[in-house]
PDB file of N, CA and C in Angstrom:
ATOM      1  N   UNK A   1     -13.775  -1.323  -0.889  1.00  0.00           N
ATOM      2  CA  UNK A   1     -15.103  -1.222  -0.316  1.00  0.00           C
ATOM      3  C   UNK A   1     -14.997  -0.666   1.106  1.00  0.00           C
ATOM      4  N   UNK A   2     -15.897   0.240   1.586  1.00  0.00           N
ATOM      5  CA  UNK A   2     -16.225   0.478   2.751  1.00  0.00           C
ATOM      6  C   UNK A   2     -17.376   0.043   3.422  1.00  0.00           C
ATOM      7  N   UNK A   3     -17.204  -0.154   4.670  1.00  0.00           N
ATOM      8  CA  UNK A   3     -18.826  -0.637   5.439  1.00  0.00           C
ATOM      9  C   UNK A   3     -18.857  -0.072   6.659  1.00  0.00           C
ATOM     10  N   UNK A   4     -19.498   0.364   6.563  1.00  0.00           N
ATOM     11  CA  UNK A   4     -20.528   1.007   7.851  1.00  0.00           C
ATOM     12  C   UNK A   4     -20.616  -0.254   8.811  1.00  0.00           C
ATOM     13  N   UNK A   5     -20.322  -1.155  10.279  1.00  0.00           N
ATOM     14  CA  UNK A   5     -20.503  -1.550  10.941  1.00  0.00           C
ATOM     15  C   UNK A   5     -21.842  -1.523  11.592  1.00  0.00           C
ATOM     16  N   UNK A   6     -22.513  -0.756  11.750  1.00  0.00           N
ATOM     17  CA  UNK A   6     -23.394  -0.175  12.093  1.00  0.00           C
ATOM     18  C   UNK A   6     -24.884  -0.276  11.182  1.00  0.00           C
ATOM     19  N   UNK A   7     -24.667   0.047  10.563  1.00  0.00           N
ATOM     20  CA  UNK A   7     -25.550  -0.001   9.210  1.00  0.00           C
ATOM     21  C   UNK A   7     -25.595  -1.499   8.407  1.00  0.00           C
ATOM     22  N   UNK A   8     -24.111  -1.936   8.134  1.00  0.00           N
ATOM     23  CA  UNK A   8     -23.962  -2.721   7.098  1.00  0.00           C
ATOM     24  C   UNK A   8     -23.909  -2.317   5.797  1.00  0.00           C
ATOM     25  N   UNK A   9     -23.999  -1.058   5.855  1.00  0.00           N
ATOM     26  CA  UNK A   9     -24.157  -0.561   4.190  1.00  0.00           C
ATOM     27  C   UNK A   9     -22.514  -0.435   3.933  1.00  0.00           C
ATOM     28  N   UNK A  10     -22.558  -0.622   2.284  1.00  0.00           N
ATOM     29  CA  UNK A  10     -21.319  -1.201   1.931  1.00  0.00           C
ATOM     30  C   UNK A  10     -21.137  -0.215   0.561  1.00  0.00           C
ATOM     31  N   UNK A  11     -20.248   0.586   0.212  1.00  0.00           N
ATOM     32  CA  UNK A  11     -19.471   1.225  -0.906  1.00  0.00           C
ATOM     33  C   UNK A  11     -18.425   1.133  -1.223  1.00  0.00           C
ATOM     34  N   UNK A  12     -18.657   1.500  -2.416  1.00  0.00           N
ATOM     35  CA  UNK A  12     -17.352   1.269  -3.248  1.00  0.00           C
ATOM     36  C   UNK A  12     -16.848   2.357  -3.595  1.00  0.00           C
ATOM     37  N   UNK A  13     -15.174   2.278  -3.521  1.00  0.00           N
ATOM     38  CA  UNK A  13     -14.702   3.181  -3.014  1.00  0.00           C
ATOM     39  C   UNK A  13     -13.791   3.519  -4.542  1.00  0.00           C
ATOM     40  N   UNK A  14     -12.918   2.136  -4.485  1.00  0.00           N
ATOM     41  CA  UNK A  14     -12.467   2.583  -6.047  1.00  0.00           C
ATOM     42  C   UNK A  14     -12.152   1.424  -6.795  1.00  0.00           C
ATOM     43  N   UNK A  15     -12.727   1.625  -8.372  1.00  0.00           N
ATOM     44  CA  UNK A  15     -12.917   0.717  -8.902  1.00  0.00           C
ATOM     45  C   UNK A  15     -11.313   0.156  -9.424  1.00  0.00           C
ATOM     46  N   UNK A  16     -11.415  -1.379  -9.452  1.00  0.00           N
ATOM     47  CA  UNK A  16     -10.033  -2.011 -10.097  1.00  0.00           C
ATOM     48  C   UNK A  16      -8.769  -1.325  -9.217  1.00  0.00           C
ATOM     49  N   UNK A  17      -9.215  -1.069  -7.988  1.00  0.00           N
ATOM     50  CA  UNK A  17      -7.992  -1.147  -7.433  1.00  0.00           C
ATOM     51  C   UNK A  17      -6.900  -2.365  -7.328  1.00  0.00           C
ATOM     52  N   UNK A  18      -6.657  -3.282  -7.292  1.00  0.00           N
ATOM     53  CA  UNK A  18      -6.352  -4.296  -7.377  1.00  0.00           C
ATOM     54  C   UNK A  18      -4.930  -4.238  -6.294  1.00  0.00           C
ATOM     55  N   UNK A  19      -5.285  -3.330  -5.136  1.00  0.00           N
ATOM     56  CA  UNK A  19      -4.522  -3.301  -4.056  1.00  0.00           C
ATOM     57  C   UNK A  19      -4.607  -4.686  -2.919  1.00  0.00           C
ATOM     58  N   UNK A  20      -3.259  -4.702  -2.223  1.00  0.00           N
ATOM     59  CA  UNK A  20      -3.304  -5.673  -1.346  1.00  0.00           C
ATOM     60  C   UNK A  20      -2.675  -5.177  -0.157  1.00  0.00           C
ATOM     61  N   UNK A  21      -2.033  -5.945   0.645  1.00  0.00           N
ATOM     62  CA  UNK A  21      -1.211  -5.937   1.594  1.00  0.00           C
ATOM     63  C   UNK A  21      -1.261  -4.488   2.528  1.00  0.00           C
ATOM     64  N   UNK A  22      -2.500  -3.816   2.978  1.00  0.00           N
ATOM     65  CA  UNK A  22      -2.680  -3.078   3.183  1.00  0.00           C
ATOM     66  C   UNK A  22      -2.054  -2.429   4.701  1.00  0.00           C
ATOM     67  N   UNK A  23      -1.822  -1.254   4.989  1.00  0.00           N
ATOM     68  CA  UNK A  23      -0.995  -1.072   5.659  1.00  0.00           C
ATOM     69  C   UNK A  23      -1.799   0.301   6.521  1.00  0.00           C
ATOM     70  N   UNK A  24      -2.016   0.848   7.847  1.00  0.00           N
ATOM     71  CA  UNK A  24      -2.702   2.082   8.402  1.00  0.00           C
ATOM     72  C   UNK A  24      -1.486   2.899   8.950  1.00  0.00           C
ATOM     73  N   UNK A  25      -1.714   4.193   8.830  1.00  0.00           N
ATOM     74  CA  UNK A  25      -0.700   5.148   9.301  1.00  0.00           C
ATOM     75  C   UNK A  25      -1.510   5.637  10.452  1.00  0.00           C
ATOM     76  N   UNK A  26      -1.645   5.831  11.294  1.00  0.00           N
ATOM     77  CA  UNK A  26      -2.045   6.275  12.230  1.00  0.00           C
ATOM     78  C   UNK A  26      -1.716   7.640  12.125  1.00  0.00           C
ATOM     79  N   UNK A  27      -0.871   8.294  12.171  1.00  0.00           N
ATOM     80  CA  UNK A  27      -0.424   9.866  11.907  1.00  0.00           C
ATOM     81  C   UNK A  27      -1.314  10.557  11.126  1.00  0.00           C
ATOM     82  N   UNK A  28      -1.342  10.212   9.807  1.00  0.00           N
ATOM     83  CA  UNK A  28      -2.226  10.665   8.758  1.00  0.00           C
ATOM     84  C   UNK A  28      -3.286   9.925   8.064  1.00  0.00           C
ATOM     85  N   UNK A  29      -3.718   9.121   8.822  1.00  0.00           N
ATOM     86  CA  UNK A  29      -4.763   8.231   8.479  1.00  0.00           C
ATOM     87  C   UNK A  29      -5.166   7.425   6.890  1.00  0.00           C
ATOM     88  N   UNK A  30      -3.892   7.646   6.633  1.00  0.00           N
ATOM     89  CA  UNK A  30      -3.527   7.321   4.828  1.00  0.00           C
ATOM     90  C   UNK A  30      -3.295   5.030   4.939  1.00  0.00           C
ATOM     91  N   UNK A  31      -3.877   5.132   3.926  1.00  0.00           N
ATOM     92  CA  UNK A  31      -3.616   3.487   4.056  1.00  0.00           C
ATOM     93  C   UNK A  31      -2.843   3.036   2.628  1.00  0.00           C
ATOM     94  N   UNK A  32      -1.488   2.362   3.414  1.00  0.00           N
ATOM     95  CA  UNK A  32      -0.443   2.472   2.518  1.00  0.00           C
ATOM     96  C   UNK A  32      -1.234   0.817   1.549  1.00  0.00           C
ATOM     97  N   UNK A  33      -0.469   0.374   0.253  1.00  0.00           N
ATOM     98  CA  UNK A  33      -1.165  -0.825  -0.217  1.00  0.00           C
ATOM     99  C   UNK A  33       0.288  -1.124  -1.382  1.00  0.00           C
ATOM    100  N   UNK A  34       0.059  -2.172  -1.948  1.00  0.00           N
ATOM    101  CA  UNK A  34       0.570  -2.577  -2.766  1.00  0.00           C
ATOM    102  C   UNK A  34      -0.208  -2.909  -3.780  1.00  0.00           C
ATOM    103  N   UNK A  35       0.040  -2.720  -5.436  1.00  0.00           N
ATOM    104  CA  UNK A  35      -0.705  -2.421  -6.246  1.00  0.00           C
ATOM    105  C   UNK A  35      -0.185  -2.901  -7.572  1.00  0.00           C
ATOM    106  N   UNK A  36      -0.699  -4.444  -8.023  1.00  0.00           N
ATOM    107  CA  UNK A  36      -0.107  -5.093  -9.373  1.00  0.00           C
ATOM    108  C   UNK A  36      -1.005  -4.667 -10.082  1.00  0.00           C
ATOM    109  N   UNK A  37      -0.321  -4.562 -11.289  1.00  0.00           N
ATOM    110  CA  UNK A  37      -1.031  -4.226 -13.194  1.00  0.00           C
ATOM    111  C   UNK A  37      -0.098  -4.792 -13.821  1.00  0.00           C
ATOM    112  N   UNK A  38      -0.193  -5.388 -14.882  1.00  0.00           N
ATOM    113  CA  UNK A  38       0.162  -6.012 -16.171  1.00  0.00           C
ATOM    114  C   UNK A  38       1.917  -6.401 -15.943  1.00  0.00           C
ATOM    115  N   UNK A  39       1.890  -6.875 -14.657  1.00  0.00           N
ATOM    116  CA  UNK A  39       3.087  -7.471 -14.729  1.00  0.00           C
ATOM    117  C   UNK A  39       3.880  -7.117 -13.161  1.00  0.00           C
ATOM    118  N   UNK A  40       3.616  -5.361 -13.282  1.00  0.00           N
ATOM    119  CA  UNK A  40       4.259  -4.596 -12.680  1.00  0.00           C
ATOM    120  C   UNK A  40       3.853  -4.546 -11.034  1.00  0.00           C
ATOM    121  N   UNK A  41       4.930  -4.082 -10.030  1.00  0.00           N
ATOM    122  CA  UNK A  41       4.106  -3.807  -8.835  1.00  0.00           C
ATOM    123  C   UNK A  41       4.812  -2.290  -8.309  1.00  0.00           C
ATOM    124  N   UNK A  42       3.715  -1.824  -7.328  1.00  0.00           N
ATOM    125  CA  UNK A  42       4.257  -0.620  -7.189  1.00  0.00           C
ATOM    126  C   UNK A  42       3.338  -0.563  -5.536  1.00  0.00           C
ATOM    127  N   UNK A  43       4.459   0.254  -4.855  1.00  0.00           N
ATOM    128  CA  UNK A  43       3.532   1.014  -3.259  1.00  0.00           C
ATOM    129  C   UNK A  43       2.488   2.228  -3.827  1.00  0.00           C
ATOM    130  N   UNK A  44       1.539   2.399  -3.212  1.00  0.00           N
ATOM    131  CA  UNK A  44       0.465   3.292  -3.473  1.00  0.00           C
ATOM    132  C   UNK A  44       0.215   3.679  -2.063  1.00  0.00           C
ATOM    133  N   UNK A  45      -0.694   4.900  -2.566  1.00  0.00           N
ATOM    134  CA  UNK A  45      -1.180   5.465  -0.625  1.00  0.00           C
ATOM    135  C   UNK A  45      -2.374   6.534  -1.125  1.00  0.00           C
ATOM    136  N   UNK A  46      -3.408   5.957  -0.034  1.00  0.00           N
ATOM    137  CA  UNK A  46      -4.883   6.495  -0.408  1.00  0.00           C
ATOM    138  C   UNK A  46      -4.839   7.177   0.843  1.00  0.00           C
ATOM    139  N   UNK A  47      -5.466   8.269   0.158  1.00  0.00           N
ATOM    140  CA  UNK A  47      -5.688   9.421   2.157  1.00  0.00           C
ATOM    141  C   UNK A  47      -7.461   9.313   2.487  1.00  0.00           C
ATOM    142  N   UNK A  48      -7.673  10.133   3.112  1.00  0.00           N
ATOM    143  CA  UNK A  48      -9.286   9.789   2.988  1.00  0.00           C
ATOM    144  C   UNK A  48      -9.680  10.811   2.616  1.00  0.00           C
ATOM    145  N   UNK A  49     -10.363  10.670   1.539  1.00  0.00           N
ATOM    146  CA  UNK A  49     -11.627   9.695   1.981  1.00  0.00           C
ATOM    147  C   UNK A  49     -11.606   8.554   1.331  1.00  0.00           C
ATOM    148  N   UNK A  50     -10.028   8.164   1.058  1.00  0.00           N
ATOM    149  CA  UNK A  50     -10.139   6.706  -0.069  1.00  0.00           C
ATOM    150  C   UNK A  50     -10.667   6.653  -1.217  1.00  0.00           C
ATOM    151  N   UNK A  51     -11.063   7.274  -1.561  1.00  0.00           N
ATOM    152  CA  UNK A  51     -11.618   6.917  -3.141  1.00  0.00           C
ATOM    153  C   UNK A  51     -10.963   7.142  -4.120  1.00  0.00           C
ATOM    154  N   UNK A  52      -9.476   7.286  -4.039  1.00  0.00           N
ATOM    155  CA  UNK A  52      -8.484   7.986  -5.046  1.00  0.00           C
ATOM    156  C   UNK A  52      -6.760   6.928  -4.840  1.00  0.00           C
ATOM    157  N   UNK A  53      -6.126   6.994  -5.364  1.00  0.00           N
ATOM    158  CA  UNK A  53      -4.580   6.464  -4.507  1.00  0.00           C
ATOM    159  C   UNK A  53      -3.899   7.314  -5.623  1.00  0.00           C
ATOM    160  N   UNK A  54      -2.415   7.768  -5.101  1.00  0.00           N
ATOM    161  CA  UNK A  54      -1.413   7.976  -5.764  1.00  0.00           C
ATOM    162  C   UNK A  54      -0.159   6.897  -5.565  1.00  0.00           C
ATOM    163  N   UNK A  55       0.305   6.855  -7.099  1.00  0.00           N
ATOM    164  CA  UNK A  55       1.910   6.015  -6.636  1.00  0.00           C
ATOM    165  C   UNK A  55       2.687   6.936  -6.247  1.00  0.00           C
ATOM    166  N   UNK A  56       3.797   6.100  -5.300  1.00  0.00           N
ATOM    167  CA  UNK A  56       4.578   6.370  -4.107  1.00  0.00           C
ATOM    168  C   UNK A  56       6.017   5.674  -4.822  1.00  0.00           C
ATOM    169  N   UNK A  57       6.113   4.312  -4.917  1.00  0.00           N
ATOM    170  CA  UNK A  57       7.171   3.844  -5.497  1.00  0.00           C
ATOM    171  C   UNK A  57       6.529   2.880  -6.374  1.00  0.00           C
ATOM    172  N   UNK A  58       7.600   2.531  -7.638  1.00  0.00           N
ATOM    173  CA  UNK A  58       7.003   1.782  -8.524  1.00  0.00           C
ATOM    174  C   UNK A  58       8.412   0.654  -9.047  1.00  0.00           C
ATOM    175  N   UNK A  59       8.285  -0.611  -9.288  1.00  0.00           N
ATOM    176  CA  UNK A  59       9.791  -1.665  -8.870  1.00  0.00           C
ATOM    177  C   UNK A  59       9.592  -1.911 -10.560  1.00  0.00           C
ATOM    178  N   UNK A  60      10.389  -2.501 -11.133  1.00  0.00           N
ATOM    179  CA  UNK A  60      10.843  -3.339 -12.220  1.00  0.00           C
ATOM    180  C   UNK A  60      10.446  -4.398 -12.865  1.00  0.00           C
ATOM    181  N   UNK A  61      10.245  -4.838 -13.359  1.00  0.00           N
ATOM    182  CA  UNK A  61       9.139  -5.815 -13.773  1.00  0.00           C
ATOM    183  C   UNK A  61       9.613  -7.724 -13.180  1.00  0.00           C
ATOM    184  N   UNK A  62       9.021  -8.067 -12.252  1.00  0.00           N
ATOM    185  CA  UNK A  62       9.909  -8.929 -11.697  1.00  0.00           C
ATOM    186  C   UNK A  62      10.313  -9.022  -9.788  1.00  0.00           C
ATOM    187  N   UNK A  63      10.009  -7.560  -9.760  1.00  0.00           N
ATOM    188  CA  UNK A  63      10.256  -6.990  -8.096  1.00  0.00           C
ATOM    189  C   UNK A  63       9.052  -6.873  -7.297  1.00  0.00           C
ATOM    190  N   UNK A  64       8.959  -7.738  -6.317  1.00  0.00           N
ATOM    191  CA  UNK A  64       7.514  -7.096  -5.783  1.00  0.00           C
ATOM    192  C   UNK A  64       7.961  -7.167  -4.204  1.00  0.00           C
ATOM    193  N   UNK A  65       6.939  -6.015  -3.795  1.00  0.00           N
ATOM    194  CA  UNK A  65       6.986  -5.888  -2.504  1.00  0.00           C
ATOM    195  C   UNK A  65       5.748  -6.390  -1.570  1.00  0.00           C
ATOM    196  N   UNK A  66       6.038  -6.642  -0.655  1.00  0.00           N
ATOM    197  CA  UNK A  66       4.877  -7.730   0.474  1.00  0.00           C
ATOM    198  C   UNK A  66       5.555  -6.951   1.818  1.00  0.00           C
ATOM    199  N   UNK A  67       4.538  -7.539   2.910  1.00  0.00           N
ATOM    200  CA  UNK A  67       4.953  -7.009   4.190  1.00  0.00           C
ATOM    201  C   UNK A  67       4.749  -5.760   4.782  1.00  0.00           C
ATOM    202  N   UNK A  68       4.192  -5.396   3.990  1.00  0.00           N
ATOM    203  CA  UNK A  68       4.350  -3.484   4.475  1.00  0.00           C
ATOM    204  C   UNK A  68       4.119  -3.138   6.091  1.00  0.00           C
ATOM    205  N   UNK A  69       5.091  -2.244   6.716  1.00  0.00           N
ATOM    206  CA  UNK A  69       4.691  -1.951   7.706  1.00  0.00           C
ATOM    207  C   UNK A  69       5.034  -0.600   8.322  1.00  0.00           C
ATOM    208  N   UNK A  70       4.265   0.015   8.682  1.00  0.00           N
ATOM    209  CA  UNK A  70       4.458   1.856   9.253  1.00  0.00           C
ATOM    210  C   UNK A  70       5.056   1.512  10.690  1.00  0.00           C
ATOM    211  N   UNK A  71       5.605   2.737  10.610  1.00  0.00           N
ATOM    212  CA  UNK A  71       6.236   2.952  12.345  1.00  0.00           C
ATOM    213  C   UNK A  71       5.346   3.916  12.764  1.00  0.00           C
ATOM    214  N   UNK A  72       5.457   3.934  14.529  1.00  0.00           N
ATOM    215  CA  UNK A  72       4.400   4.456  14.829  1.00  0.00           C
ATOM    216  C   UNK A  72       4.582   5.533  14.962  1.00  0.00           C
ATOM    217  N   UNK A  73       5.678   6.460  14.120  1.00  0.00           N
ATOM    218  CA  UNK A  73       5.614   8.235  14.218  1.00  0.00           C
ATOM    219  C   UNK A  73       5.082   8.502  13.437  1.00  0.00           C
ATOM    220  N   UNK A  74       4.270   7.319  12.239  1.00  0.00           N
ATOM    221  CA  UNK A  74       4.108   7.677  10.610  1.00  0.00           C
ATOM    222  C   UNK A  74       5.409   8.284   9.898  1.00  0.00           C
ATOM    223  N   UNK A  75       6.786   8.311  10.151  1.00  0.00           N
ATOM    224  CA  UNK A  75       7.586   8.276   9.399  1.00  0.00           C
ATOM    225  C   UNK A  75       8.273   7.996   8.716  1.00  0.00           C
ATOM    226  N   UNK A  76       8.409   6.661   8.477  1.00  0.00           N
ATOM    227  CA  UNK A  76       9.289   5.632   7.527  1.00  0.00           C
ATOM    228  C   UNK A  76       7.587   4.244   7.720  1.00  0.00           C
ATOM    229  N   UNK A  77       8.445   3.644   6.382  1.00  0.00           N
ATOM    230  CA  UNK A  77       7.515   2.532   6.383  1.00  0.00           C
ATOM    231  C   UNK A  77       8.989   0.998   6.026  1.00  0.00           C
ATOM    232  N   UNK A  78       8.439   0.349   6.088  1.00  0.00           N
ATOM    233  CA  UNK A  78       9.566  -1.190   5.816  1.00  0.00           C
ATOM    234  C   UNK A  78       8.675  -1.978   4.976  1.00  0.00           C
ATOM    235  N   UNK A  79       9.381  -2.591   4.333  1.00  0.00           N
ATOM    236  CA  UNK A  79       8.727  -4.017   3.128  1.00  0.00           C
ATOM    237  C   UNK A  79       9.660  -4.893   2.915  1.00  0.00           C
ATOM    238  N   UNK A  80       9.111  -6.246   2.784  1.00  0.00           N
ATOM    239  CA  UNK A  80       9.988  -7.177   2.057  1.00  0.00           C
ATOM    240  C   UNK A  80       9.832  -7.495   0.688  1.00  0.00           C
ATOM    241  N   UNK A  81      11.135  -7.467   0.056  1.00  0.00           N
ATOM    242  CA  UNK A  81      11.284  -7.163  -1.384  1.00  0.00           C
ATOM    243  C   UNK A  81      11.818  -8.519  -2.059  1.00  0.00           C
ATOM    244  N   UNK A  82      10.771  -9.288  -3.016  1.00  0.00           N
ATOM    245  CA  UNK A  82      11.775 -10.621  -3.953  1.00  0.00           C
ATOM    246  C   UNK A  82      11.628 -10.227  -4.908  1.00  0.00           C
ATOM    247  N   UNK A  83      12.749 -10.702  -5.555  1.00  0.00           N
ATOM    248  CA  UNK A  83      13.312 -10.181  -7.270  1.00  0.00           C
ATOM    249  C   UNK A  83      12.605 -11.739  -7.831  1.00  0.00           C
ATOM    250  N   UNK A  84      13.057 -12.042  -9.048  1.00  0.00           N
ATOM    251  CA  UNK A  84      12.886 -13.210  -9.942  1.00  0.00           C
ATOM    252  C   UNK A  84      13.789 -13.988  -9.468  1.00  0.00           C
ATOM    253  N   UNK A  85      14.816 -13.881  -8.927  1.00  0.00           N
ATOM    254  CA  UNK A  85      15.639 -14.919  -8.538  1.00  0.00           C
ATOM    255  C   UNK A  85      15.611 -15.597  -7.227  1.00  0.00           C
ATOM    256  N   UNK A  86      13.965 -14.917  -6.420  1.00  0.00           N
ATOM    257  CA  UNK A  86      14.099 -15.540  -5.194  1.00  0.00           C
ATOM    258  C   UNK A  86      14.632 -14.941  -4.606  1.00  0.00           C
ATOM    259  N   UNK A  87      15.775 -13.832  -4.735  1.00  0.00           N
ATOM    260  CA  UNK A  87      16.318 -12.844  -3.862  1.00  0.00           C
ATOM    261  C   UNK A  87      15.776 -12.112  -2.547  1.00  0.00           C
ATOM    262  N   UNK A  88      15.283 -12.318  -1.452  1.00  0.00           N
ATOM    263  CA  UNK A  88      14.599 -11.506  -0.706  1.00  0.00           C
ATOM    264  C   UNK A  88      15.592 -10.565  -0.085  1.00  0.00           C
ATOM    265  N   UNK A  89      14.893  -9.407   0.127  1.00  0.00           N
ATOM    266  CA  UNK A  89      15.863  -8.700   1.523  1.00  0.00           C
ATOM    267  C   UNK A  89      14.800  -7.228   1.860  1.00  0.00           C
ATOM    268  N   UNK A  90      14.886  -6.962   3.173  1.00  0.00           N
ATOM    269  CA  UNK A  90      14.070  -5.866   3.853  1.00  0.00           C
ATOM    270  C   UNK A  90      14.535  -4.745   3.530  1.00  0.00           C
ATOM    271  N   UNK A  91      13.636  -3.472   3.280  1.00  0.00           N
ATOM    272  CA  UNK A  91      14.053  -2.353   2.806  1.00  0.00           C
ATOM    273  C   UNK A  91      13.139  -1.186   4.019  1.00  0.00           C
ATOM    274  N   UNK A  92      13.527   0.261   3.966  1.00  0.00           N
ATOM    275  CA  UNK A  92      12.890   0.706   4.762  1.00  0.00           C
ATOM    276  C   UNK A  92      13.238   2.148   3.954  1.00  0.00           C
ATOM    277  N   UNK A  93      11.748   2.714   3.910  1.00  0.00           N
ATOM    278  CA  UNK A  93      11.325   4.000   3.139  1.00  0.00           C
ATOM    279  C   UNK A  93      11.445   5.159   4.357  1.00  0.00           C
ATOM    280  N   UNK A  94      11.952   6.655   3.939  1.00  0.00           N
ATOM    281  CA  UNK A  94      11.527   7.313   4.894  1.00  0.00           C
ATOM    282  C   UNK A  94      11.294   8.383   4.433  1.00  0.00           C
ATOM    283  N   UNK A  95      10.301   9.449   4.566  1.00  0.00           N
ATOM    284  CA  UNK A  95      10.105  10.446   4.004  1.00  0.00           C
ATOM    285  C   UNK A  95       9.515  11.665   5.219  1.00  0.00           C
ATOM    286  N   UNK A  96       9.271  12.636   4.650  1.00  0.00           N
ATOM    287  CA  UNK A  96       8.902  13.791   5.652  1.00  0.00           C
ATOM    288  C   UNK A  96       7.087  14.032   5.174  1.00  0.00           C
ATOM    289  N   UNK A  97       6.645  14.543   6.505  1.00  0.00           N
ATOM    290  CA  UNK A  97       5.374  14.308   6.404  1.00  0.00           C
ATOM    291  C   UNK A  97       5.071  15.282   5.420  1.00  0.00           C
TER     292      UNK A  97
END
């Protein structure tokens, strides 16, 4: 959903997203998220005007990622990653714009 501050008017942006842990790039104004379905979790990233996301990375059935966080060149992002066994440990993505 989006809202106008101003207005209060409120849209919807995209349906059954079922994104969380949302994350802002400042560079490219893309908002990174995390994104469960039927078991599975995967990183996603919506540009604007938001009403769309593509997957980015997608984990194993069992792996999920939390924490998300951008650096402030918008060039790498970091997450914390638990398996089924309770396993945690920090990971860090980096890609070219």
């Amino acid at each position: 959903m989006s809202v106008n501050v101003d207005t209060h008017e409120a849209k919807k942006l995209i349906t059954n997203g079922r994104t969380g842990d949302l994350v802002f790039n400042h560079v490219d104004k893309a908002l990174w998220e995390t994104r469960h379905n039927n078991g599975l979790s995967a990183i996603v990233r919506a540009r604007p005007p938001y009403d769309s996301f593509q997957f980015v990375w997608a984990y194993s059935y069992g792996t999920d990622p939390y924490d998300l966080d951008i650096s402030p060149d918008g060039k790498s992002m970091s997450a914390a990653l638990v398996d089924v066994s309770g396993r945690q440990k920090l990971v860090k993505y980096d890609w070219r714009s």
